[in-house]
PDB file of N, CA and C in Angstrom:
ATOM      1  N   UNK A   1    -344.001  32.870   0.012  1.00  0.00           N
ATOM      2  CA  UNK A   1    -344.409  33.735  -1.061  1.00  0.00           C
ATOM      3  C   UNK A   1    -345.733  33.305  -1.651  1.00  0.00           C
ATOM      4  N   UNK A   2    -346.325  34.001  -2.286  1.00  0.00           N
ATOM      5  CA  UNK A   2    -347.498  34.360  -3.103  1.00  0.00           C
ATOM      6  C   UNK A   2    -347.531  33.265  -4.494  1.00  0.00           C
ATOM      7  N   UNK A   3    -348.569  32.779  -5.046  1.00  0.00           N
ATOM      8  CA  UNK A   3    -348.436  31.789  -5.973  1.00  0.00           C
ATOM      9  C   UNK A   3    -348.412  32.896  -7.553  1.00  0.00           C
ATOM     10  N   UNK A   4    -347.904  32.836  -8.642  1.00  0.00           N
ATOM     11  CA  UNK A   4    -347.837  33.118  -9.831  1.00  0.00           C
ATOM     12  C   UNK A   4    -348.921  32.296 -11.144  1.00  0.00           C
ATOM     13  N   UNK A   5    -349.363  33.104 -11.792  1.00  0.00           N
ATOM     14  CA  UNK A   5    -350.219  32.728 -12.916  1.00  0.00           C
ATOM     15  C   UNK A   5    -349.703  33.208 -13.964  1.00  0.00           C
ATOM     16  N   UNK A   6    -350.027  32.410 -15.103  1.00  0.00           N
ATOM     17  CA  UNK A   6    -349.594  32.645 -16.476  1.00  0.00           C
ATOM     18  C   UNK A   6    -350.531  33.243 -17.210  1.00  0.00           C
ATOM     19  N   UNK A   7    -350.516  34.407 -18.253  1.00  0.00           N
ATOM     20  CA  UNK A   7    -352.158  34.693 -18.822  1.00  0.00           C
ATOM     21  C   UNK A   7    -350.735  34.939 -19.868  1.00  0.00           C
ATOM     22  N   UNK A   8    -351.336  34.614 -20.905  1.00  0.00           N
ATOM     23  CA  UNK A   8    -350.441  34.692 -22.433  1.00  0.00           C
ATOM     24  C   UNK A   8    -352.271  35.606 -23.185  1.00  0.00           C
ATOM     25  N   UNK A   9    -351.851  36.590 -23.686  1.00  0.00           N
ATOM     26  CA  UNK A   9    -352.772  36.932 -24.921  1.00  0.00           C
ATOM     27  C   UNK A   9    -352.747  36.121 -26.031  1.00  0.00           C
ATOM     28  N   UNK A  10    -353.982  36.333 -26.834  1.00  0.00           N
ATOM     29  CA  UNK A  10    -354.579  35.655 -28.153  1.00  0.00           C
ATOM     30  C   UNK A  10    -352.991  35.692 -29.035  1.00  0.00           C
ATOM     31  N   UNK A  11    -353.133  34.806 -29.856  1.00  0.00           N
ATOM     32  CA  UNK A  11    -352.761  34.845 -31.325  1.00  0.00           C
ATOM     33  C   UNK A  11    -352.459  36.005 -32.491  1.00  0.00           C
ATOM     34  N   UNK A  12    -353.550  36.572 -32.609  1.00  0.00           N
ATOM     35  CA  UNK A  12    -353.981  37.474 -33.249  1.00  0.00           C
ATOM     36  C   UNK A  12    -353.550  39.179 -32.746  1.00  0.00           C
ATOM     37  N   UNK A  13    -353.024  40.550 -33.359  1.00  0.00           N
ATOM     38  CA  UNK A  13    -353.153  40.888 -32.908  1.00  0.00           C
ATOM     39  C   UNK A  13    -354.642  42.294 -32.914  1.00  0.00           C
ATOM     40  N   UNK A  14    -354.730  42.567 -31.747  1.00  0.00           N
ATOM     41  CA  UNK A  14    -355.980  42.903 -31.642  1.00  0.00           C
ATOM     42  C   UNK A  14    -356.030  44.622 -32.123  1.00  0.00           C
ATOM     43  N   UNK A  15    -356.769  45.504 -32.424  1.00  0.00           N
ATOM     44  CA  UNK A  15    -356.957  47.005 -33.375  1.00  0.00           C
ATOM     45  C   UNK A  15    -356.695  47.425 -32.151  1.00  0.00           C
ATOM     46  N   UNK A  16    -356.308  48.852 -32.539  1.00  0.00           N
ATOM     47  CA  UNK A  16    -356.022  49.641 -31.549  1.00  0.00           C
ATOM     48  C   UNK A  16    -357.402  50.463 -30.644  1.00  0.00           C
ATOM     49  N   UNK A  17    -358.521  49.786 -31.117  1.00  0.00           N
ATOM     50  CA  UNK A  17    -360.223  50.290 -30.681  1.00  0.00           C
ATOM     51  C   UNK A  17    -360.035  49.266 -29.630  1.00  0.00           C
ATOM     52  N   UNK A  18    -359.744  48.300 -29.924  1.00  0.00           N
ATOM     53  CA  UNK A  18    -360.387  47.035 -29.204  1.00  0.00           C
ATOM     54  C   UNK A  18    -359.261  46.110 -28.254  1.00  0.00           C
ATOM     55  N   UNK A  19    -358.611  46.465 -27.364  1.00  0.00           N
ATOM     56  CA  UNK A  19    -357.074  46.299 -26.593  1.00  0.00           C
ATOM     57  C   UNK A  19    -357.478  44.778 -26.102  1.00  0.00           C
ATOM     58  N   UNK A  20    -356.207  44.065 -26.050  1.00  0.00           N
ATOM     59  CA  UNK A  20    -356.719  42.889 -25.063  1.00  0.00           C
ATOM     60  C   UNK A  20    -356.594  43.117 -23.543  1.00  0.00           C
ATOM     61  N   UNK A  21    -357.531  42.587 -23.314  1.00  0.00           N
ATOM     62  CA  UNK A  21    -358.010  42.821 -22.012  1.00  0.00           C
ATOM     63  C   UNK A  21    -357.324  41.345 -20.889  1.00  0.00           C
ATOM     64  N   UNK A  22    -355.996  41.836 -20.493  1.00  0.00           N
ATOM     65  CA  UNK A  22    -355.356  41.120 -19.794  1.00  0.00           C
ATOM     66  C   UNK A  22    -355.985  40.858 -18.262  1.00  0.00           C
ATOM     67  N   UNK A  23    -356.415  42.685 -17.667  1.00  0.00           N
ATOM     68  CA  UNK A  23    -357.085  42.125 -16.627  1.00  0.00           C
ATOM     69  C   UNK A  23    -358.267  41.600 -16.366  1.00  0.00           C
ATOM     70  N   UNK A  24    -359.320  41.522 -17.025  1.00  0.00           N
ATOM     71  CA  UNK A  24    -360.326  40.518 -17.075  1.00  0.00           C
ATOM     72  C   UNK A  24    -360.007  39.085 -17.234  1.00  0.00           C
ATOM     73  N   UNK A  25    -358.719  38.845 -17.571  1.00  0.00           N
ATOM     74  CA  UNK A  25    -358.281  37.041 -17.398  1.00  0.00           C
ATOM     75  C   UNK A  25    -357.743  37.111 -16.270  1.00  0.00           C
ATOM     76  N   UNK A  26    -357.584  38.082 -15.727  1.00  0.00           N
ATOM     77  CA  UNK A  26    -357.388  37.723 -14.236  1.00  0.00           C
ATOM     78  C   UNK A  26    -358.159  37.439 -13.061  1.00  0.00           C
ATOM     79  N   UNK A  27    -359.073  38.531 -13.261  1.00  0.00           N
ATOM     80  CA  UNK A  27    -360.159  37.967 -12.267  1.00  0.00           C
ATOM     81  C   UNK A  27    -360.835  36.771 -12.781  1.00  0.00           C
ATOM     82  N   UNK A  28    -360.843  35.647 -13.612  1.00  0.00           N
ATOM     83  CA  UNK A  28    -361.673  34.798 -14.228  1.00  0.00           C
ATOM     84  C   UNK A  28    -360.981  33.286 -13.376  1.00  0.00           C
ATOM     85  N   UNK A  29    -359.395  33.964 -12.890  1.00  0.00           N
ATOM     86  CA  UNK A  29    -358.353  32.833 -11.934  1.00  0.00           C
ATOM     87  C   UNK A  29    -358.977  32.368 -10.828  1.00  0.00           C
ATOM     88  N   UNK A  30    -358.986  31.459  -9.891  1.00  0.00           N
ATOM     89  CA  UNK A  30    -359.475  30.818  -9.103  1.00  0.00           C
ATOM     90  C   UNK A  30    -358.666  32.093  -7.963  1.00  0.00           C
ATOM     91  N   UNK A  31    -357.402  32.554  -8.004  1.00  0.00           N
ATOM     92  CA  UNK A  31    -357.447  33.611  -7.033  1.00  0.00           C
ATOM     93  C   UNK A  31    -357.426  35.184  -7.683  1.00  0.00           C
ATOM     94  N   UNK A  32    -358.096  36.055  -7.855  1.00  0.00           N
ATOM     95  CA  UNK A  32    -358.291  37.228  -9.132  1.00  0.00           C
ATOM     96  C   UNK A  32    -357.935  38.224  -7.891  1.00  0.00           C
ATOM     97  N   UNK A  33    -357.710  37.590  -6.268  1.00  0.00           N
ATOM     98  CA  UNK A  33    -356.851  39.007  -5.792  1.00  0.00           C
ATOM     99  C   UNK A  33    -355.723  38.863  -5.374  1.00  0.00           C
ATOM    100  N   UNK A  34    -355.087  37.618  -6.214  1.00  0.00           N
ATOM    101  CA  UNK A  34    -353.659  37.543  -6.415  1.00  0.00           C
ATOM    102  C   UNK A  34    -352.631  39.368  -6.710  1.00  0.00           C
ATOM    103  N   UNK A  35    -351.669  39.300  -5.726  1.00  0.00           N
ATOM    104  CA  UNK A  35    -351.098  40.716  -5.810  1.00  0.00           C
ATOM    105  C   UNK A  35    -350.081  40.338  -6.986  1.00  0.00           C
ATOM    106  N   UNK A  36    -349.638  39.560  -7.599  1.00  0.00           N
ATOM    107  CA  UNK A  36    -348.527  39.150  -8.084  1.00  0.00           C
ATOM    108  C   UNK A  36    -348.933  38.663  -9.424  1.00  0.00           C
ATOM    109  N   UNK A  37    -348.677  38.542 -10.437  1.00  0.00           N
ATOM    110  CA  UNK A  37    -349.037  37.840 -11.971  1.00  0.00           C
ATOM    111  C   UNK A  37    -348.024  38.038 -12.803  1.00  0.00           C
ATOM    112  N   UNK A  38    -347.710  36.989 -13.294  1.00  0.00           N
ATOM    113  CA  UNK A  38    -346.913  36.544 -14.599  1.00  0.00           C
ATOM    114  C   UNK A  38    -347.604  36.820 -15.574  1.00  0.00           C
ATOM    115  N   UNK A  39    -347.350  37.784 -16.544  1.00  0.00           N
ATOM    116  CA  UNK A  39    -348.309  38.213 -17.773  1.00  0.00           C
ATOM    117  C   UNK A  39    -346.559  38.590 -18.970  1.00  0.00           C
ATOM    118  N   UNK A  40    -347.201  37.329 -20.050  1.00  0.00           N
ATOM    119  CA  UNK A  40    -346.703  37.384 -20.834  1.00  0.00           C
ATOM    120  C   UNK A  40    -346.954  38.498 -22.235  1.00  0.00           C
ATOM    121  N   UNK A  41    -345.910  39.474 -22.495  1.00  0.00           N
ATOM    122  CA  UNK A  41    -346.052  40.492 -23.390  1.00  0.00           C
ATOM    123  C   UNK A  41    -346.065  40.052 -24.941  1.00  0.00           C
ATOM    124  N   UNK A  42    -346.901  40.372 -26.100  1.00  0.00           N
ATOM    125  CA  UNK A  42    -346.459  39.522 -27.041  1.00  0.00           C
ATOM    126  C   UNK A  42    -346.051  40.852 -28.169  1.00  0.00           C
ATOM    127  N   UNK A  43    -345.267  40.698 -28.846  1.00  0.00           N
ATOM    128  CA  UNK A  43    -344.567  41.882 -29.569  1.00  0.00           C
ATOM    129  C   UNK A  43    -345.642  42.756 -30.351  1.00  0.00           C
ATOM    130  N   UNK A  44    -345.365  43.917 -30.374  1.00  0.00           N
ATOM    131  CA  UNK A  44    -346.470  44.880 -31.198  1.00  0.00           C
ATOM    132  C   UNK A  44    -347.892  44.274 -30.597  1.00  0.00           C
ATOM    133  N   UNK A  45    -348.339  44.197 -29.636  1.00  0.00           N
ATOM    134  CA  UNK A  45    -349.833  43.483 -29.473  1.00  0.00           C
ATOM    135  C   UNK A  45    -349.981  44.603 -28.002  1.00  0.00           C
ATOM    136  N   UNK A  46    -351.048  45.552 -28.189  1.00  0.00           N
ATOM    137  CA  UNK A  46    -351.555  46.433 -27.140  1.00  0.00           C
ATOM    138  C   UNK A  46    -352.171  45.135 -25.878  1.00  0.00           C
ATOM    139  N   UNK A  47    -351.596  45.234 -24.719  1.00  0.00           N
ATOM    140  CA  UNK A  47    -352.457  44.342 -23.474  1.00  0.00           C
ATOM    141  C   UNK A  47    -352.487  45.509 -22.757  1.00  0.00           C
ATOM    142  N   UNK A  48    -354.035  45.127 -21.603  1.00  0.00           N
ATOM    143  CA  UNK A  48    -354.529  45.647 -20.645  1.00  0.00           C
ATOM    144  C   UNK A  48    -353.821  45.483 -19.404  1.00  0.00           C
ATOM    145  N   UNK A  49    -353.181  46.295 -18.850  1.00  0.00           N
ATOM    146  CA  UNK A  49    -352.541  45.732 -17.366  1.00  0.00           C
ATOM    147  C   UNK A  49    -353.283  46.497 -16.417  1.00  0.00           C
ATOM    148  N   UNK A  50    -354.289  46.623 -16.101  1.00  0.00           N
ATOM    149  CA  UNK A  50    -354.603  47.273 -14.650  1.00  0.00           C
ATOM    150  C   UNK A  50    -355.366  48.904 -15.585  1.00  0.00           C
ATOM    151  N   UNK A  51    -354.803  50.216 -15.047  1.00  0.00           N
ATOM    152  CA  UNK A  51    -355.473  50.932 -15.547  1.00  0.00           C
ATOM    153  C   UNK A  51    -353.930  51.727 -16.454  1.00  0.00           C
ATOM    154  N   UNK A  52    -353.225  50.231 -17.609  1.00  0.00           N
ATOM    155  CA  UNK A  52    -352.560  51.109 -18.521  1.00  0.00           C
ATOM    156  C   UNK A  52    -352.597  50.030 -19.464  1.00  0.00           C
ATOM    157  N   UNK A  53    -352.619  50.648 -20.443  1.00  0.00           N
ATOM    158  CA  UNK A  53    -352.423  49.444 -21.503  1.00  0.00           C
ATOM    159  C   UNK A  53    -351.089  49.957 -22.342  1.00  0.00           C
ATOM    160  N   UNK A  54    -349.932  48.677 -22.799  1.00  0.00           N
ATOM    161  CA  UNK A  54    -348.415  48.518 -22.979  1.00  0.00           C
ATOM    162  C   UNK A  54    -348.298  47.850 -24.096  1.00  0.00           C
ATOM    163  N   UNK A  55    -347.811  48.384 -24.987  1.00  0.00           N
ATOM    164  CA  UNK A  55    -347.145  47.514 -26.321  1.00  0.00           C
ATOM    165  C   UNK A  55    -346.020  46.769 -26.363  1.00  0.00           C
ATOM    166  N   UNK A  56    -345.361  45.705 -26.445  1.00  0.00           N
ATOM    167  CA  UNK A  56    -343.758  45.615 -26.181  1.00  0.00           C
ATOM    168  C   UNK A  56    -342.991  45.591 -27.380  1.00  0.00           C
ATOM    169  N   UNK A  57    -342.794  46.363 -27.742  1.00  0.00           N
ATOM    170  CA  UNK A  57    -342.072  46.646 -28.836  1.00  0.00           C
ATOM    171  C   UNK A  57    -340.691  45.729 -29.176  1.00  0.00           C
ATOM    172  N   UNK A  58    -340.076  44.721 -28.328  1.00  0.00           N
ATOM    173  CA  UNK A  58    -339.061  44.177 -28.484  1.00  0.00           C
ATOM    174  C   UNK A  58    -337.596  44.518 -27.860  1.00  0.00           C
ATOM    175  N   UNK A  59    -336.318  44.712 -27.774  1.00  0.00           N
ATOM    176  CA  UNK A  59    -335.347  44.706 -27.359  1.00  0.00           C
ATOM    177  C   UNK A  59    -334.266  45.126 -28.400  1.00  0.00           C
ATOM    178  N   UNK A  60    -333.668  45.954 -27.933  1.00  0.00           N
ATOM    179  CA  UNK A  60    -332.655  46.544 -28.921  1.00  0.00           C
ATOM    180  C   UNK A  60    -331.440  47.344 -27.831  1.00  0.00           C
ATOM    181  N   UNK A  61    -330.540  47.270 -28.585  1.00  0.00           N
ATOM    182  CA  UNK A  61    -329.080  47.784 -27.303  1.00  0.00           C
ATOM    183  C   UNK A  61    -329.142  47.329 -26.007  1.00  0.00           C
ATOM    184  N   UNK A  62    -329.832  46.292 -25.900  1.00  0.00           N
ATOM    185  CA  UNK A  62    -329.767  45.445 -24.505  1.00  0.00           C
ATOM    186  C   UNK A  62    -330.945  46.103 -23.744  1.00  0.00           C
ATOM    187  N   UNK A  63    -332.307  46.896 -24.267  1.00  0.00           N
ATOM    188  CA  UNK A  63    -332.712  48.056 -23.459  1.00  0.00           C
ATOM    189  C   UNK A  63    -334.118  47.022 -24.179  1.00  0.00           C
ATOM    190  N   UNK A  64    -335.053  46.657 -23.044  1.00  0.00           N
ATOM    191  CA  UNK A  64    -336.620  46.609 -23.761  1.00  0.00           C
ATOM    192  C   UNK A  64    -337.092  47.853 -23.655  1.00  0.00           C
ATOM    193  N   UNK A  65    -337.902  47.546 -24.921  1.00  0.00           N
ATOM    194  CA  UNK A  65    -338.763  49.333 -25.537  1.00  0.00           C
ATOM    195  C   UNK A  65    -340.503  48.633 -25.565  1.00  0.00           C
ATOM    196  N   UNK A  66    -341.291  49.634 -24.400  1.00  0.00           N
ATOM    197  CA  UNK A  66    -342.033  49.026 -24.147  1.00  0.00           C
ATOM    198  C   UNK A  66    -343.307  50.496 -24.545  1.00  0.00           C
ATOM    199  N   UNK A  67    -344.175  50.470 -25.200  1.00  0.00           N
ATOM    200  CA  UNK A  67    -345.315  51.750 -25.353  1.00  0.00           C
ATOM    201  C   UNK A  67    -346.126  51.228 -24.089  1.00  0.00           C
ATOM    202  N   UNK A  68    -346.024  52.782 -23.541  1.00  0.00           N
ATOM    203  CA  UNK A  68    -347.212  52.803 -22.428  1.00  0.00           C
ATOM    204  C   UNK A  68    -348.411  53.508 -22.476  1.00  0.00           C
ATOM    205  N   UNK A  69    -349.757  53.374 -22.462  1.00  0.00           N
ATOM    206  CA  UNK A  69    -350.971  54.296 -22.533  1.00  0.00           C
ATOM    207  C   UNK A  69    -351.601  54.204 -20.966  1.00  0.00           C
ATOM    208  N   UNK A  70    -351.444  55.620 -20.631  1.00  0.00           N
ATOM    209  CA  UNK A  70    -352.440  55.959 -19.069  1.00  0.00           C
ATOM    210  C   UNK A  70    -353.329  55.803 -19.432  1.00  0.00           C
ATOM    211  N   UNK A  71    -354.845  55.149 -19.694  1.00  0.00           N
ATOM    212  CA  UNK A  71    -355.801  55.024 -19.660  1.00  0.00           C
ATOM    213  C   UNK A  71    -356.652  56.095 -19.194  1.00  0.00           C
ATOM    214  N   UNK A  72    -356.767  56.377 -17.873  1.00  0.00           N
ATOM    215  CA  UNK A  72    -357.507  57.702 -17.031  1.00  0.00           C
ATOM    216  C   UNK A  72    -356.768  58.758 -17.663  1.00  0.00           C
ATOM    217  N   UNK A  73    -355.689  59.477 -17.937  1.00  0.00           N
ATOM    218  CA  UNK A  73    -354.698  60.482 -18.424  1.00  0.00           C
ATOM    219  C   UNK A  73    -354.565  60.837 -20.319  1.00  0.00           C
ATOM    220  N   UNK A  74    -354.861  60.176 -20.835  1.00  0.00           N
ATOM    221  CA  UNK A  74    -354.360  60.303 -22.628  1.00  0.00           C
ATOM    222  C   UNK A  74    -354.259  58.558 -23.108  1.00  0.00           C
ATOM    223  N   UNK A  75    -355.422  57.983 -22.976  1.00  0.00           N
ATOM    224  CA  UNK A  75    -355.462  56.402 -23.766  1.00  0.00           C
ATOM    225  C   UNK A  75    -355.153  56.798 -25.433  1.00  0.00           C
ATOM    226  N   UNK A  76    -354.522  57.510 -25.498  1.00  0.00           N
ATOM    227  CA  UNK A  76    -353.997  57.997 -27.017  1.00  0.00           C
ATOM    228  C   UNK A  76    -352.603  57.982 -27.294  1.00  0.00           C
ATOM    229  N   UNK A  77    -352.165  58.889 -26.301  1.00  0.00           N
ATOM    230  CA  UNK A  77    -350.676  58.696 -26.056  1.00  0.00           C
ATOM    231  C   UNK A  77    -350.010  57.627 -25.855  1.00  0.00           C
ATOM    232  N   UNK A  78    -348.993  57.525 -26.144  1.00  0.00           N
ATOM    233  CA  UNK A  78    -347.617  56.305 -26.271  1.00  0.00           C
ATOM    234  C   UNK A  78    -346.799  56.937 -25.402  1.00  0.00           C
ATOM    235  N   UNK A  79    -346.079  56.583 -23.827  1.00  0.00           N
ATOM    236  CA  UNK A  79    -345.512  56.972 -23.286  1.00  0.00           C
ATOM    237  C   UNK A  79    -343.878  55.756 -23.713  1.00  0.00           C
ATOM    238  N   UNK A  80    -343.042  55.911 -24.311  1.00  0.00           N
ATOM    239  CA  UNK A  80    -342.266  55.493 -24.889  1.00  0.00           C
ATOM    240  C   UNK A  80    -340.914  55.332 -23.876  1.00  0.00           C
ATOM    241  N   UNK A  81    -340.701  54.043 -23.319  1.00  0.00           N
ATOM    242  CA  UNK A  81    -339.865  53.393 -22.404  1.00  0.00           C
ATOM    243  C   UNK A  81    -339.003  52.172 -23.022  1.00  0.00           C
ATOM    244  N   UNK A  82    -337.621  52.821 -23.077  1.00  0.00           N
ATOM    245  CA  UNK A  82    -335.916  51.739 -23.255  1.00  0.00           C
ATOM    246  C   UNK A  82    -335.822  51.715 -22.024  1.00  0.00           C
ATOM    247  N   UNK A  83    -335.633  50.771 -21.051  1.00  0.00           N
ATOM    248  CA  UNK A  83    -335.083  50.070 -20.168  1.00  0.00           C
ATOM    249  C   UNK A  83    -334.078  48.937 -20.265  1.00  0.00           C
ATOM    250  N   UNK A  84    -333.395  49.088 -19.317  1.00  0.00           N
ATOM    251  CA  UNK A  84    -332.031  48.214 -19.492  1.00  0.00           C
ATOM    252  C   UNK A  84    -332.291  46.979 -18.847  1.00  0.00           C
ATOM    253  N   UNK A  85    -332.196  45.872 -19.559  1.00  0.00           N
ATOM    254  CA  UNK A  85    -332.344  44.702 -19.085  1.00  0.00           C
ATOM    255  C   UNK A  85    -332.121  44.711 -17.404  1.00  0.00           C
ATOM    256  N   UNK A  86    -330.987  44.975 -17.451  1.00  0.00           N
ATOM    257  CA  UNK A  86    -330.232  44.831 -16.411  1.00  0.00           C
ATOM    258  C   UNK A  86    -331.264  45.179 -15.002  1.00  0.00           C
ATOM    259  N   UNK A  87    -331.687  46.385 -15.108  1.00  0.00           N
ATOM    260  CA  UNK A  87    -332.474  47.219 -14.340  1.00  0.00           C
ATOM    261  C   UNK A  87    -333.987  46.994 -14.356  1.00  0.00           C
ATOM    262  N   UNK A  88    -334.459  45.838 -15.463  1.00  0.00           N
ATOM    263  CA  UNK A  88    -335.659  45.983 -15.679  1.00  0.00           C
ATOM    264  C   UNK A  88    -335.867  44.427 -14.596  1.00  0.00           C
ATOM    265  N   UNK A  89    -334.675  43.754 -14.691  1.00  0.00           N
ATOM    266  CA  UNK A  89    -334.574  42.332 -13.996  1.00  0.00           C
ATOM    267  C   UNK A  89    -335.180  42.490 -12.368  1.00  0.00           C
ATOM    268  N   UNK A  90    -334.588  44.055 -12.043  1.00  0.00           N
ATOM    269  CA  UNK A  90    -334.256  44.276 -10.562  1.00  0.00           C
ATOM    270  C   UNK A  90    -335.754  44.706 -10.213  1.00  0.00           C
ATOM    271  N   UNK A  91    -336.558  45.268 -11.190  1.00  0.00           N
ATOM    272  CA  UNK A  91    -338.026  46.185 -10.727  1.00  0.00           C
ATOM    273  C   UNK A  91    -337.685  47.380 -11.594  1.00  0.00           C
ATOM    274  N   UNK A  92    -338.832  47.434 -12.060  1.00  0.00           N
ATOM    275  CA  UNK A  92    -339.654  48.876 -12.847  1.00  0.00           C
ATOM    276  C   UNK A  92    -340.472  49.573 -12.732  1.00  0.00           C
ATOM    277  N   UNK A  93    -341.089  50.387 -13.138  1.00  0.00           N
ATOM    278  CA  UNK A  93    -342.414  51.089 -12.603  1.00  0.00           C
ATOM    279  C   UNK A  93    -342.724  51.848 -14.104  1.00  0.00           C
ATOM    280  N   UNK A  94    -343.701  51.620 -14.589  1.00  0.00           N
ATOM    281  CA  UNK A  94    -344.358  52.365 -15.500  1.00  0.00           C
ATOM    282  C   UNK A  94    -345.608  52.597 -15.304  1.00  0.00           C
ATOM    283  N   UNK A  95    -345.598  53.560 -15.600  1.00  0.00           N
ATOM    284  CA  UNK A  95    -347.252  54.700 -15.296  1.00  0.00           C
ATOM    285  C   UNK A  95    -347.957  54.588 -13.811  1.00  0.00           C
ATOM    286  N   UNK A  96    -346.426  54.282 -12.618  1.00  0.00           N
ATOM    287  CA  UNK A  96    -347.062  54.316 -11.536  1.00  0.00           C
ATOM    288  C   UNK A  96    -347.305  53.173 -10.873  1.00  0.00           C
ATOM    289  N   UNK A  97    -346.961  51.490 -11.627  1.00  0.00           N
ATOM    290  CA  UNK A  97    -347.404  50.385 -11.554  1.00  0.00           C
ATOM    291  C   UNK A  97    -345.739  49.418 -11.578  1.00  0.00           C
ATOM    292  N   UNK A  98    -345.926  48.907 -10.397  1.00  0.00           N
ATOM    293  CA  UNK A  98    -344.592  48.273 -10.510  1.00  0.00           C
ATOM    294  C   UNK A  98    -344.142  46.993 -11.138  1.00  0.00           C
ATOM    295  N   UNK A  99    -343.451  46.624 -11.713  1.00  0.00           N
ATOM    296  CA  UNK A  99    -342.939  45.557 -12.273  1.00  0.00           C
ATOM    297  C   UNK A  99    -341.513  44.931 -12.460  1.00  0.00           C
ATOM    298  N   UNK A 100    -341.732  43.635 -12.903  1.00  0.00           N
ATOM    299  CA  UNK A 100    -340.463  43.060 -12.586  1.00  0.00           C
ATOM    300  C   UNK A 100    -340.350  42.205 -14.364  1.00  0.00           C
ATOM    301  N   UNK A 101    -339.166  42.580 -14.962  1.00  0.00           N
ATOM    302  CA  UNK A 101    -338.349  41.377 -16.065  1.00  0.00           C
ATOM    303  C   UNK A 101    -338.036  40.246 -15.040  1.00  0.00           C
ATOM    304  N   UNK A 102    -338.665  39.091 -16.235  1.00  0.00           N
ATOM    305  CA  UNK A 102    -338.473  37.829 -15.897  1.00  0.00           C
ATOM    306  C   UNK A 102    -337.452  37.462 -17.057  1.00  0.00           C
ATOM    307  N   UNK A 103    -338.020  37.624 -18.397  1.00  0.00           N
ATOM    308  CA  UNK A 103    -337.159  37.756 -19.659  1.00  0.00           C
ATOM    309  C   UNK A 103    -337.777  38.441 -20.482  1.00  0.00           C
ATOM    310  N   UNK A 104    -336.684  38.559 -21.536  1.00  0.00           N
ATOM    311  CA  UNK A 104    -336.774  39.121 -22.492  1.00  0.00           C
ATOM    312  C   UNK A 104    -336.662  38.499 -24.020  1.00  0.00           C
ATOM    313  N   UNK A 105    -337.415  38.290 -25.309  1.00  0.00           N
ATOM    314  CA  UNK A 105    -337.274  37.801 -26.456  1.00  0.00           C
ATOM    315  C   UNK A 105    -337.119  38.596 -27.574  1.00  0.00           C
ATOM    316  N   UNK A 106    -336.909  38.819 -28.473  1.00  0.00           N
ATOM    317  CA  UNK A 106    -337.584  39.920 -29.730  1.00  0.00           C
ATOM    318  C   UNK A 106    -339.054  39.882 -30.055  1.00  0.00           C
ATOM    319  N   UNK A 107    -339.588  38.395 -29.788  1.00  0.00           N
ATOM    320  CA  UNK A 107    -340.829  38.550 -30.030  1.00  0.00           C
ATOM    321  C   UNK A 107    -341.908  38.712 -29.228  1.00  0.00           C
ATOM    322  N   UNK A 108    -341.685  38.241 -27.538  1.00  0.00           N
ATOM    323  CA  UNK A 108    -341.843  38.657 -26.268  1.00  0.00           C
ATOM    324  C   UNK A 108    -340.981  38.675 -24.654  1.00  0.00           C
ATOM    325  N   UNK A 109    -342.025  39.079 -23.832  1.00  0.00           N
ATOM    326  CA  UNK A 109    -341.074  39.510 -22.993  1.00  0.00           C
ATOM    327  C   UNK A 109    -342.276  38.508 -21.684  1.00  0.00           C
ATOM    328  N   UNK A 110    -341.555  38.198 -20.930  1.00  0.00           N
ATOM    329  CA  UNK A 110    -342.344  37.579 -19.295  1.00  0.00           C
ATOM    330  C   UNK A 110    -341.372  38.710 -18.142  1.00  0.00           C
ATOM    331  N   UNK A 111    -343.545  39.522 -17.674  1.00  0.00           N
ATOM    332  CA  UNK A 111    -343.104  39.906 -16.551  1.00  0.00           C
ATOM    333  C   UNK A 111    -343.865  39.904 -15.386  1.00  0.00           C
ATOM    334  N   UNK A 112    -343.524  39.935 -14.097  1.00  0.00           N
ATOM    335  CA  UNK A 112    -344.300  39.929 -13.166  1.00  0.00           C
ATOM    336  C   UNK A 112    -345.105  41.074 -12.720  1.00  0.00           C
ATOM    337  N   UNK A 113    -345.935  41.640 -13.008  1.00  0.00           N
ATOM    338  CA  UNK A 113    -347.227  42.601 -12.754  1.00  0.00           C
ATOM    339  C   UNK A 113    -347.609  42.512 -11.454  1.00  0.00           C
ATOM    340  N   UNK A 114    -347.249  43.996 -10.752  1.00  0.00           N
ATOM    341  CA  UNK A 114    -347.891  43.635  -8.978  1.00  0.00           C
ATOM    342  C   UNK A 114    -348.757  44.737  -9.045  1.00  0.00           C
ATOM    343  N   UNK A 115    -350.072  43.629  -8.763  1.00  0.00           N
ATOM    344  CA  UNK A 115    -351.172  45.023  -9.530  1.00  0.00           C
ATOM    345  C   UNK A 115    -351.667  45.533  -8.003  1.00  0.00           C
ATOM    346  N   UNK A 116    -350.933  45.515  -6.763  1.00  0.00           N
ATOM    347  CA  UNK A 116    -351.721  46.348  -6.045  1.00  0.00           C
ATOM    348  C   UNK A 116    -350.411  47.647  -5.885  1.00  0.00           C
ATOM    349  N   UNK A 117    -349.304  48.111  -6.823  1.00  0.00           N
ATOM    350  CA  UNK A 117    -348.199  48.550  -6.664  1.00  0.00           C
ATOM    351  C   UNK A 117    -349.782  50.659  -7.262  1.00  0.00           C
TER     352      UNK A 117
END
């Protein structure tokens, strides 16, 4: 298998003008055409994944609730996703982009991002 990287966003969270830009810490990795990445979600904090940017809103009824924005399609819109742990463990796909739960927190979530999906 393929090696995994960690990119955790800032501290702070960032305006809704100004998104953090998750994939630019990727290409900055010694391998940036890694297909595979560990990208840690941090609660209410907009990150860049590829061409969508995702809020993670936290976990409730066993279901993570995650805001999605298509970027190319409505970077305005909130495409609004409960997923079941259970199912989110196995593989997901939002806005076309596949992914995998590693875990889940109230205050964040670790998941694996396969950005050539």
């Amino acid at each position: 298998g393929g090696a995994l990287y960690l990119i955790t966003a800032g501290a702070s969270a960032p305006s809704e003008q100004t998104p953090r830009n998750v994939a630019s810490a990727v290409t900055a990795l010694p391998y940036p055409d890694e297909p595979r990445v560990l990208v840690t979600l941090k609660k209410d904090t907009r990150q860049r994944l590829g061409k969508l940017d995702v809020i993670y809103r936290g976990v409730k009824d066993r279901k993570i609730r995650i805001d999605v924005f298509i970027r190319d399609l409505d970077p305005q819109y909130a495409y609004r996703h409960a997923i079941a742990i259970d199912q989110a463990s196995e593989g997901f796909r939002l806005g076309g982009v596949k992914m995998e739960l590693l875990s889940a927190r109230s205050s964040r979530a670790k998941i694996i991002w396969n950005r050539q999906s």
